[in-house]
PDB file of N, CA and C in Angstrom:
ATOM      1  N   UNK A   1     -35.106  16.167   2.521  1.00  0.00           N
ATOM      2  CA  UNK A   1     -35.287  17.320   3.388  1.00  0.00           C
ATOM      3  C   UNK A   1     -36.694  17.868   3.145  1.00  0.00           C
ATOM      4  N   UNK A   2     -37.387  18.328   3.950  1.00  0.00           N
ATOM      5  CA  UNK A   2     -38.993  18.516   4.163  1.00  0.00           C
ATOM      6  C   UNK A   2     -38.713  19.645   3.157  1.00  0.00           C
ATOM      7  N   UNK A   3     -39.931  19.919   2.949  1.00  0.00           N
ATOM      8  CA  UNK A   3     -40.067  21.951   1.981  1.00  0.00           C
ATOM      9  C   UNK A   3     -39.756  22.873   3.438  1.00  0.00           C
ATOM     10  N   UNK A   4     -40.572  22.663   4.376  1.00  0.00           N
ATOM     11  CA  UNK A   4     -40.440  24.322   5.358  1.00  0.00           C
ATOM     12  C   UNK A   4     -38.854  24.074   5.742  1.00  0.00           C
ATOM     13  N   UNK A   5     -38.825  23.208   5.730  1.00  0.00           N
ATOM     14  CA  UNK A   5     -36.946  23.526   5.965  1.00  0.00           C
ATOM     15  C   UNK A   5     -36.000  23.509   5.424  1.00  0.00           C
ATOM     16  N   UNK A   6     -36.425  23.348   3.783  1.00  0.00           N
ATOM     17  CA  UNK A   6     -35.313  23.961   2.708  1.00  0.00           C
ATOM     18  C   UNK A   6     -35.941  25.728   2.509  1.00  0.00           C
ATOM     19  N   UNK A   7     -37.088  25.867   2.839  1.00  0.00           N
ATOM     20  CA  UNK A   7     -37.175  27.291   2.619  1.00  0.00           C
ATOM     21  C   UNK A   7     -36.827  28.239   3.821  1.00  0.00           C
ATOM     22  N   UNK A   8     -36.942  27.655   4.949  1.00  0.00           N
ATOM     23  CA  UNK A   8     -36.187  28.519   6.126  1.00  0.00           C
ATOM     24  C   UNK A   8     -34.746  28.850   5.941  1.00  0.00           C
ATOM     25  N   UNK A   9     -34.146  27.586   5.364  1.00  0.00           N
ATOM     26  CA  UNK A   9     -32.781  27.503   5.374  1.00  0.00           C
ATOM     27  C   UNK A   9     -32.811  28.614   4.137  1.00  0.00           C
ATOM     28  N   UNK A  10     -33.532  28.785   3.281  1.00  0.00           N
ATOM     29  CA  UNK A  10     -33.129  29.803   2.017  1.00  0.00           C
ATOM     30  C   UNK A  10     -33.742  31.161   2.503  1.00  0.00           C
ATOM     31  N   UNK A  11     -34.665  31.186   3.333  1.00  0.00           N
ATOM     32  CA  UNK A  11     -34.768  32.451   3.677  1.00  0.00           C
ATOM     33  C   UNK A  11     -33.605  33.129   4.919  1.00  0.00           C
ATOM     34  N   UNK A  12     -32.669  31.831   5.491  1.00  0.00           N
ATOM     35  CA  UNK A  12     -32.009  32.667   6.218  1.00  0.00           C
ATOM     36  C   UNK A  12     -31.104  32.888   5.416  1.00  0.00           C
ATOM     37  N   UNK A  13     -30.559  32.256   4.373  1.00  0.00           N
ATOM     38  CA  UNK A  13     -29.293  32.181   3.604  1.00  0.00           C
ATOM     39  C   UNK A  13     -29.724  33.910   2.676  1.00  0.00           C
ATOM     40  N   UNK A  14     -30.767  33.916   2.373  1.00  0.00           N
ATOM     41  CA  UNK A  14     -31.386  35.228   1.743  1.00  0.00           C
ATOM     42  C   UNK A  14     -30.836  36.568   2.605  1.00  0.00           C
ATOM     43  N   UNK A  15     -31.351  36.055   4.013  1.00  0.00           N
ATOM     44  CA  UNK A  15     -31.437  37.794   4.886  1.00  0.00           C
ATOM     45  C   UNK A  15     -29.889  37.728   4.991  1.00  0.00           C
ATOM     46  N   UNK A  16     -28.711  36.796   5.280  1.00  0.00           N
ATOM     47  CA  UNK A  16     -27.589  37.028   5.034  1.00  0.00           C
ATOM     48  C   UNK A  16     -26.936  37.746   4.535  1.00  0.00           C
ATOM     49  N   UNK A  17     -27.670  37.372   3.207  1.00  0.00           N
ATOM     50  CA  UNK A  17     -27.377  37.802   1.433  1.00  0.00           C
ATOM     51  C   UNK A  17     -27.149  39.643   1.448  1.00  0.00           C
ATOM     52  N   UNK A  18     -28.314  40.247   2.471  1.00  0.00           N
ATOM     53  CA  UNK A  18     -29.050  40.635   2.052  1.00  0.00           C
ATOM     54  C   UNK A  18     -28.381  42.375   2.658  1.00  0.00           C
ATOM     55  N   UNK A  19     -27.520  41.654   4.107  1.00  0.00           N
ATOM     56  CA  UNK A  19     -27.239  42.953   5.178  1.00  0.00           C
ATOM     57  C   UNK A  19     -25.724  43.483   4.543  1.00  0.00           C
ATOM     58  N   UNK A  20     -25.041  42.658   3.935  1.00  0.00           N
ATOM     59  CA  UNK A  20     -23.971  43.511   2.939  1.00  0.00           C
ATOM     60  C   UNK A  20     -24.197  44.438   1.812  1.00  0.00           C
ATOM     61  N   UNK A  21     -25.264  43.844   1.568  1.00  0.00           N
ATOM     62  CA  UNK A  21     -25.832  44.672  -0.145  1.00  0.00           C
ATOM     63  C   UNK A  21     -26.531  46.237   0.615  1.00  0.00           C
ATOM     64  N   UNK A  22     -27.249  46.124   1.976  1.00  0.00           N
ATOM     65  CA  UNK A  22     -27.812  47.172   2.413  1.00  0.00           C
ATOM     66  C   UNK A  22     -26.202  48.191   2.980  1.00  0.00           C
ATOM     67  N   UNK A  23     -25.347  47.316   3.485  1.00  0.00           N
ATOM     68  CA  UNK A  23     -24.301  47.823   4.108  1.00  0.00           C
ATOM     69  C   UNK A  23     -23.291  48.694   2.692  1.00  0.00           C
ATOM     70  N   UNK A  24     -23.664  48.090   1.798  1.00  0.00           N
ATOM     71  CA  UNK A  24     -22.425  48.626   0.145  1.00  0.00           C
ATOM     72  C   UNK A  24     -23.491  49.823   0.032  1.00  0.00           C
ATOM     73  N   UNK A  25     -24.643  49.851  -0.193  1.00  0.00           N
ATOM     74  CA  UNK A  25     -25.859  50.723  -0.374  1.00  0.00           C
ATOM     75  C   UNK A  25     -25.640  51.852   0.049  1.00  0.00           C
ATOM     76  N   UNK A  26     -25.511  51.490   1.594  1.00  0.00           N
ATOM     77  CA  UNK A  26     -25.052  53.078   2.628  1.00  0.00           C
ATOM     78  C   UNK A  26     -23.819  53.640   2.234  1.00  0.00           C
ATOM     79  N   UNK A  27     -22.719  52.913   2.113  1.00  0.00           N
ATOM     80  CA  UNK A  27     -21.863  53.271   1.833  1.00  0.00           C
ATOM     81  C   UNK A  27     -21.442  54.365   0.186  1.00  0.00           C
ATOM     82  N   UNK A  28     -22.536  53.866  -0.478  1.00  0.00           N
ATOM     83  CA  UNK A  28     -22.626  54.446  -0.929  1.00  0.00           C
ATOM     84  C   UNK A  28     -23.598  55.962  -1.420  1.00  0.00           C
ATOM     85  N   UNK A  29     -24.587  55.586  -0.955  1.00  0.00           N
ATOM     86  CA  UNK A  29     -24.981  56.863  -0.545  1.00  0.00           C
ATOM     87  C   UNK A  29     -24.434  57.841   0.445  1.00  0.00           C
ATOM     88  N   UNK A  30     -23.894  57.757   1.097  1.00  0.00           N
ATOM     89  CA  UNK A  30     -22.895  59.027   1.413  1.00  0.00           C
ATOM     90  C   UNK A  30     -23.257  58.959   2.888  1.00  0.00           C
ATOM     91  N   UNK A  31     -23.975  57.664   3.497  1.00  0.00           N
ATOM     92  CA  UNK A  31     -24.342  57.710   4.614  1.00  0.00           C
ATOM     93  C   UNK A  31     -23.016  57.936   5.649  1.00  0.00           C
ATOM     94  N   UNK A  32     -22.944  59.004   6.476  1.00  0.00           N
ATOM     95  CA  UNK A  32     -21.957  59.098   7.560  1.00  0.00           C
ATOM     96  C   UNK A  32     -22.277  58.640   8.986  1.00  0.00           C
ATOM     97  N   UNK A  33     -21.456  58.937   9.758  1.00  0.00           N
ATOM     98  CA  UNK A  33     -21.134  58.539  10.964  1.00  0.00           C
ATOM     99  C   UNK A  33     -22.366  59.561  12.013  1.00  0.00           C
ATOM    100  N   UNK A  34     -22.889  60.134  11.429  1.00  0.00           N
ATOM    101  CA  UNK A  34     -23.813  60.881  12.226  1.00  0.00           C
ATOM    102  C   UNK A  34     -24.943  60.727  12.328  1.00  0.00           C
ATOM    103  N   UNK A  35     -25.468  59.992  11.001  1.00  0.00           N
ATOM    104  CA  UNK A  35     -26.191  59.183  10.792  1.00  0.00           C
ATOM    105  C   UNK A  35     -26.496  57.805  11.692  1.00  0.00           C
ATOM    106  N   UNK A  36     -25.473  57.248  11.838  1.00  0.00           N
ATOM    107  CA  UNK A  36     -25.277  55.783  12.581  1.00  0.00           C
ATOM    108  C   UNK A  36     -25.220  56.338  13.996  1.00  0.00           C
ATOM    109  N   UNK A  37     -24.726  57.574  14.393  1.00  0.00           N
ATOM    110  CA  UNK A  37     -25.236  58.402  15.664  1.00  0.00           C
ATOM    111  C   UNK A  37     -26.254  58.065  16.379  1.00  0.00           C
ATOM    112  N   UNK A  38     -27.045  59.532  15.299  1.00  0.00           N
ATOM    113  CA  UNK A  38     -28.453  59.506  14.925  1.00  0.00           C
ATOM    114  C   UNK A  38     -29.515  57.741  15.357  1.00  0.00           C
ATOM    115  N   UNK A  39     -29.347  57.204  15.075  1.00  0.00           N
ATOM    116  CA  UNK A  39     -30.187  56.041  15.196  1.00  0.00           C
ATOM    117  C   UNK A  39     -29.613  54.955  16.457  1.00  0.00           C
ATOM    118  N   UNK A  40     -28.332  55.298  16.792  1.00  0.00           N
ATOM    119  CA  UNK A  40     -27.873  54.518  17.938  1.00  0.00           C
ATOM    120  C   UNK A  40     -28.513  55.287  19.133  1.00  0.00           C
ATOM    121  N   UNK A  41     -28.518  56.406  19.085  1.00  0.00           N
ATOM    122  CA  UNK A  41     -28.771  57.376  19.653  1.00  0.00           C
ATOM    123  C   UNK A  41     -30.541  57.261  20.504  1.00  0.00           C
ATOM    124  N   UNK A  42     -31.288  57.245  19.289  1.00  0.00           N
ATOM    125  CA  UNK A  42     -32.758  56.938  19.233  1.00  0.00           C
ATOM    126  C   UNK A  42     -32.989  55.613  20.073  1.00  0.00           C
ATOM    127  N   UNK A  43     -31.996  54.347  19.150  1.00  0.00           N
ATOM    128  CA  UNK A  43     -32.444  53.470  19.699  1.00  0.00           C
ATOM    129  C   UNK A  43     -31.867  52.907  21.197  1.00  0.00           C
ATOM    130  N   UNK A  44     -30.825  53.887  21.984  1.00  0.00           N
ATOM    131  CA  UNK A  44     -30.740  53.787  22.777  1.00  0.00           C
ATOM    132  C   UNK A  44     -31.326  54.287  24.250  1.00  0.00           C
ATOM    133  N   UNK A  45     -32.047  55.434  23.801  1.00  0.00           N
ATOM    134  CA  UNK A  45     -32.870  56.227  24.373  1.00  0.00           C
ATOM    135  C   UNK A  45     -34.635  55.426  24.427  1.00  0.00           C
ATOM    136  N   UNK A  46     -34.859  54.768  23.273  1.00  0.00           N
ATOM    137  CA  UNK A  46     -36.140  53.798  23.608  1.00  0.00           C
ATOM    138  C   UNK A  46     -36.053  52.775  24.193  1.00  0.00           C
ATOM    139  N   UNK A  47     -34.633  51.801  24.715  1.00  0.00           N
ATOM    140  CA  UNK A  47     -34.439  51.113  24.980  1.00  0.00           C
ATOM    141  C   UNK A  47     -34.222  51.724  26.812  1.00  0.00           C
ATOM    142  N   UNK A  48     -33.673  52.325  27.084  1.00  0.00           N
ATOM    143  CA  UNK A  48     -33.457  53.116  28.410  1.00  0.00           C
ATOM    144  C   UNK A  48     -35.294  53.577  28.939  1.00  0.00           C
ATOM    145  N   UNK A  49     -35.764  54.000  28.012  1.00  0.00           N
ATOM    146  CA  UNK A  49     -37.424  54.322  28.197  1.00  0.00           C
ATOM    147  C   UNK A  49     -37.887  53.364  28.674  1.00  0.00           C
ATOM    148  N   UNK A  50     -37.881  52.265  28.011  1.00  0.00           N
ATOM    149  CA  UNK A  50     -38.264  50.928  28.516  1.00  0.00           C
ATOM    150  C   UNK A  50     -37.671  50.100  29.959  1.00  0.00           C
ATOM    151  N   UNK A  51     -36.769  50.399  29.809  1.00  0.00           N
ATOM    152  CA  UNK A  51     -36.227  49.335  31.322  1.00  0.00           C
ATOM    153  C   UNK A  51     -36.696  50.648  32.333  1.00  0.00           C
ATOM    154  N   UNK A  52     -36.255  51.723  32.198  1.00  0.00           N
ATOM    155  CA  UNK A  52     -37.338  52.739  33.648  1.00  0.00           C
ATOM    156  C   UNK A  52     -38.234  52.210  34.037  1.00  0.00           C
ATOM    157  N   UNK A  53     -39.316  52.088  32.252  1.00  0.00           N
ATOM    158  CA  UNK A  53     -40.583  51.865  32.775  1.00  0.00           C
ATOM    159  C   UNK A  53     -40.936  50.688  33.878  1.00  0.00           C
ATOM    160  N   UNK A  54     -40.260  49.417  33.047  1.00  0.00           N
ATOM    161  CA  UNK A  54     -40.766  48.359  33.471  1.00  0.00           C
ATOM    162  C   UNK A  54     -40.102  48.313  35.012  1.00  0.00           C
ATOM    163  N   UNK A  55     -39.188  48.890  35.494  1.00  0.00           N
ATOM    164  CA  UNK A  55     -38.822  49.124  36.501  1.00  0.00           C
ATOM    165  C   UNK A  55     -39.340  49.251  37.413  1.00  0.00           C
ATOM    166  N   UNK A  56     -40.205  50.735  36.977  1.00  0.00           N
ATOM    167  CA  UNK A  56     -41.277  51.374  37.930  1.00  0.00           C
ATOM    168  C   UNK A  56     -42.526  50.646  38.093  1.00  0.00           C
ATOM    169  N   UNK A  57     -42.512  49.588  36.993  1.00  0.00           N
ATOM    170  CA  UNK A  57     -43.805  48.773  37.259  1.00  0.00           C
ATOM    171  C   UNK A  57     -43.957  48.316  38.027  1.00  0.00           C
ATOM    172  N   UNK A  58     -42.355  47.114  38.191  1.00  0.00           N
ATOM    173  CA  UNK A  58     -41.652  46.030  38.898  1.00  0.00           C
ATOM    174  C   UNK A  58     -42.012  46.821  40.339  1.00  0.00           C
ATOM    175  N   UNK A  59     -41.911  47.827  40.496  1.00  0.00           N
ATOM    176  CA  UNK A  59     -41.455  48.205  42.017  1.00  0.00           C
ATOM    177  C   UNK A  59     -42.831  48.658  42.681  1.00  0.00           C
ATOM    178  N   UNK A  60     -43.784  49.021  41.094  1.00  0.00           N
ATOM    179  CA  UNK A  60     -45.223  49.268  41.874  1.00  0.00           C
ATOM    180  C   UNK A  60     -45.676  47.828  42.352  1.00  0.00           C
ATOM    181  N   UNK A  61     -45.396  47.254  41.462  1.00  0.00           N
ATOM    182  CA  UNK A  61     -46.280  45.961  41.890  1.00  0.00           C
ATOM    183  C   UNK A  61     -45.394  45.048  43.371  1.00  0.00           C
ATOM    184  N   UNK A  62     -44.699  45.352  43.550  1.00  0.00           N
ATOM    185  CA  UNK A  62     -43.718  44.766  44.633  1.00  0.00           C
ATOM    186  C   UNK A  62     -42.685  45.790  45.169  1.00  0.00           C
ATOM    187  N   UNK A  63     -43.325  46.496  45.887  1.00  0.00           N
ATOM    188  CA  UNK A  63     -42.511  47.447  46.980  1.00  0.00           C
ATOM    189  C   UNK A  63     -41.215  46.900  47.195  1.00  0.00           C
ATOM    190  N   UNK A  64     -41.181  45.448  48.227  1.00  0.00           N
ATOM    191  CA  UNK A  64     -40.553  45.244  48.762  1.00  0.00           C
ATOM    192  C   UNK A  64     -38.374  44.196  47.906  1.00  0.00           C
ATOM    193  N   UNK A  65     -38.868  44.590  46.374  1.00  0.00           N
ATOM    194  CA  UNK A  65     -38.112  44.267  45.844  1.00  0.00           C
ATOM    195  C   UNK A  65     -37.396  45.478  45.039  1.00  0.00           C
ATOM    196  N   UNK A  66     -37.519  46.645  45.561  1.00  0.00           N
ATOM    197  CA  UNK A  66     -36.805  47.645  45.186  1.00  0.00           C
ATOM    198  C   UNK A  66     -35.438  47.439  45.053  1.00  0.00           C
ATOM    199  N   UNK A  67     -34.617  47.097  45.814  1.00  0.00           N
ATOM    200  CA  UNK A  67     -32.895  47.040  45.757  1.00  0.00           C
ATOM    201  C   UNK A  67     -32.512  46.117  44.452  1.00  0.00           C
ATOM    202  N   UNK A  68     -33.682  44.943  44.314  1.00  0.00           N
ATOM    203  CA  UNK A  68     -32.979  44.046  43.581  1.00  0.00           C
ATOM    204  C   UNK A  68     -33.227  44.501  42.118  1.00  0.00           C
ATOM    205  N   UNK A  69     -34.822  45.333  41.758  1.00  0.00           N
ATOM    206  CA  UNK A  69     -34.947  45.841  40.891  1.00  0.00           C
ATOM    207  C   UNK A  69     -34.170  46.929  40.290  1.00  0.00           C
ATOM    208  N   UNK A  70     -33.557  47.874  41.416  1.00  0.00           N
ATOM    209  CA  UNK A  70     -32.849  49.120  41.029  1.00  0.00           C
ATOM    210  C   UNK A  70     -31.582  48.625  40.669  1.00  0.00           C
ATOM    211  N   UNK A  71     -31.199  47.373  41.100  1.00  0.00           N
ATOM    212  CA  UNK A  71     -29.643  46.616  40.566  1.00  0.00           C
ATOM    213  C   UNK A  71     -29.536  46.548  39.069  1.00  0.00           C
ATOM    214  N   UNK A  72     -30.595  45.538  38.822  1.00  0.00           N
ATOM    215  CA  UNK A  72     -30.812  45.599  37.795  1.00  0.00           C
ATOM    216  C   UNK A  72     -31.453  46.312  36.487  1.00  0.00           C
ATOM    217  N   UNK A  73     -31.893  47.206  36.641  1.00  0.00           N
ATOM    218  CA  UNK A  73     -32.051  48.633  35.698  1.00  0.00           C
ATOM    219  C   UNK A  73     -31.001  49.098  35.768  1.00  0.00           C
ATOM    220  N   UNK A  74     -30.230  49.383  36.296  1.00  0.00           N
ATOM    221  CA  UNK A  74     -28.696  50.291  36.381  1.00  0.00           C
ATOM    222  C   UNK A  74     -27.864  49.248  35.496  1.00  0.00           C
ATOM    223  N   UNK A  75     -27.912  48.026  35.368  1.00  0.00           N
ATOM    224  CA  UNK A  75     -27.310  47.258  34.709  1.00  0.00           C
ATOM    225  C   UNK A  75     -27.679  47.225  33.524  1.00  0.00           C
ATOM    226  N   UNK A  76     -28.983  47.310  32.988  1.00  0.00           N
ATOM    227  CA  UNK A  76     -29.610  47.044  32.086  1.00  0.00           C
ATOM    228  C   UNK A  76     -29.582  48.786  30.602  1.00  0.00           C
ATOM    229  N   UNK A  77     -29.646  49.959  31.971  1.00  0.00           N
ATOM    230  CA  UNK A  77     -29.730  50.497  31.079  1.00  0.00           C
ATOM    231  C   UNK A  77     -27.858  51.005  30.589  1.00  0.00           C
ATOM    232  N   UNK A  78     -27.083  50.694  31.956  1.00  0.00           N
ATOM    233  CA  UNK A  78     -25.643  50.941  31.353  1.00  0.00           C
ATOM    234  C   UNK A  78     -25.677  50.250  29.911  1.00  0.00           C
ATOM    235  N   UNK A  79     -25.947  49.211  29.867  1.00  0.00           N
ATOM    236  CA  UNK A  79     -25.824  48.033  28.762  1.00  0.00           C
ATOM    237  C   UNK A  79     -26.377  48.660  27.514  1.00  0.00           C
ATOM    238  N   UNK A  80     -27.947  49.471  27.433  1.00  0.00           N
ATOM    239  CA  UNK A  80     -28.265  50.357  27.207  1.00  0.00           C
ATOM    240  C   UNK A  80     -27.380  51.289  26.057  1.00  0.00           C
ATOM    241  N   UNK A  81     -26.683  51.433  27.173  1.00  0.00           N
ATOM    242  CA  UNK A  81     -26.246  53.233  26.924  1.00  0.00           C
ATOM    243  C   UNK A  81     -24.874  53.232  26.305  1.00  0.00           C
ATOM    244  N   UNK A  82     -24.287  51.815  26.809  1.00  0.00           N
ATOM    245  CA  UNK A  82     -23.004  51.389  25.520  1.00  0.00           C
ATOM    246  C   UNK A  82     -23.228  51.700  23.943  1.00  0.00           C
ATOM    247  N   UNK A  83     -24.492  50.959  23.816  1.00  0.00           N
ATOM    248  CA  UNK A  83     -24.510  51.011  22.350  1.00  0.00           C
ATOM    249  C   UNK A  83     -24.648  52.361  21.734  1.00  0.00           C
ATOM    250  N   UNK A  84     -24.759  53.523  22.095  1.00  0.00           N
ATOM    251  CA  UNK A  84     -24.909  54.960  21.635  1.00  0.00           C
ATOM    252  C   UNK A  84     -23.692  55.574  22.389  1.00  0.00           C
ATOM    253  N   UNK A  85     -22.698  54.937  23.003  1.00  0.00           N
ATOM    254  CA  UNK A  85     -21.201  55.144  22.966  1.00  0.00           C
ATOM    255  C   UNK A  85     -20.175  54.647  22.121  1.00  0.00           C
ATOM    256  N   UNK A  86     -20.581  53.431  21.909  1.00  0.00           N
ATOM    257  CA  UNK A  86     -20.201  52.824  20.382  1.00  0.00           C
ATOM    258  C   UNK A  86     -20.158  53.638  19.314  1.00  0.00           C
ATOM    259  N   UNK A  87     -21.717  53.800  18.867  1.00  0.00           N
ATOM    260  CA  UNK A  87     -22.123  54.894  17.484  1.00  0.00           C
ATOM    261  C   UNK A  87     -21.264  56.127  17.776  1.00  0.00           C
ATOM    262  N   UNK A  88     -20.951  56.875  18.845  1.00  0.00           N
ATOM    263  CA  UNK A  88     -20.006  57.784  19.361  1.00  0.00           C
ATOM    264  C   UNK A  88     -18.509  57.985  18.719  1.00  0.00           C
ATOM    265  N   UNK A  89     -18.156  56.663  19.215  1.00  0.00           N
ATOM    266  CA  UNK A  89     -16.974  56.350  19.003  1.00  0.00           C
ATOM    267  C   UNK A  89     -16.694  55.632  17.361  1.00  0.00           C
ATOM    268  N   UNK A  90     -17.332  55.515  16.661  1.00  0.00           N
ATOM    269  CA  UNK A  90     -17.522  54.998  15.244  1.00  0.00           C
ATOM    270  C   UNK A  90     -17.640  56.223  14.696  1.00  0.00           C
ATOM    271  N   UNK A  91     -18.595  56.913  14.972  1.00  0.00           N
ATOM    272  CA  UNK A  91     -18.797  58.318  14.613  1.00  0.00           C
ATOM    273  C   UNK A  91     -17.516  59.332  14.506  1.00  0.00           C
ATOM    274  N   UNK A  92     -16.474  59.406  15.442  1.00  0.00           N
ATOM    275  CA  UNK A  92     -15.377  60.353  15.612  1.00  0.00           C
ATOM    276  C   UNK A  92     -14.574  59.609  14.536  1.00  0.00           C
ATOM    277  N   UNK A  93     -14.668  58.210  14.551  1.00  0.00           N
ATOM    278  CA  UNK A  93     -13.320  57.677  13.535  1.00  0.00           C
ATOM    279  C   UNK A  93     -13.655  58.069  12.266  1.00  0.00           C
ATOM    280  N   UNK A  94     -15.200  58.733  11.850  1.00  0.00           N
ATOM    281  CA  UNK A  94     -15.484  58.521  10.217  1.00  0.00           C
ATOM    282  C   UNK A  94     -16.263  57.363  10.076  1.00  0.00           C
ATOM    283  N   UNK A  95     -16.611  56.528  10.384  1.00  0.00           N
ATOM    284  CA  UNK A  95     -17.199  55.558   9.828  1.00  0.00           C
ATOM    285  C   UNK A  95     -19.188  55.461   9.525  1.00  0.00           C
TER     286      UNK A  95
END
């Protein structure tokens, strides 16, 4: 087996390693559900920022593809806007 691909394979086997130990971490620091809010929240709101934008780009640069563009932003940012209904709903259970 070559070197770059016993070390890819160990660096993915690493970041694996790596999202439970961060996940026991939180848990133990006292991280709550408002927290995981908090950042679903953010990152759902930069993600919604973004598909507007590129939206409004889409539609400057091509008038005549408005319907198909506005389809798809409404799709994109529902999709969006799940994930900070999730953190919502994780949030009320405690977690």
């Amino acid at each position: 087996m070559p070197r770059a691909w016993a070390a890819r394979t160990n660096n993915k086997t690493r970041h694996n390693m790596i999202t439970p130990i961060i996940a026991e971490a939180a848990a133990t620091a006292g991280i709550t559900g408002s927290f995981t809010l908090a950042i679903a929240g953010a990152a759902s709101a930069i993600g919604i920022g973004l598909v507007g934008a590129k939206a409004v780009e889409a539609v400057g640069r091509n008038p005549g593809a408005f319907g198909k563009v506005l389809t798809l932003a409404i799709i994109a940012m529902a999709l969006a806007e799940a994930i900070a209904i999730y953190a919502l709903i994780l949030a009320f259970g405690g977690r």
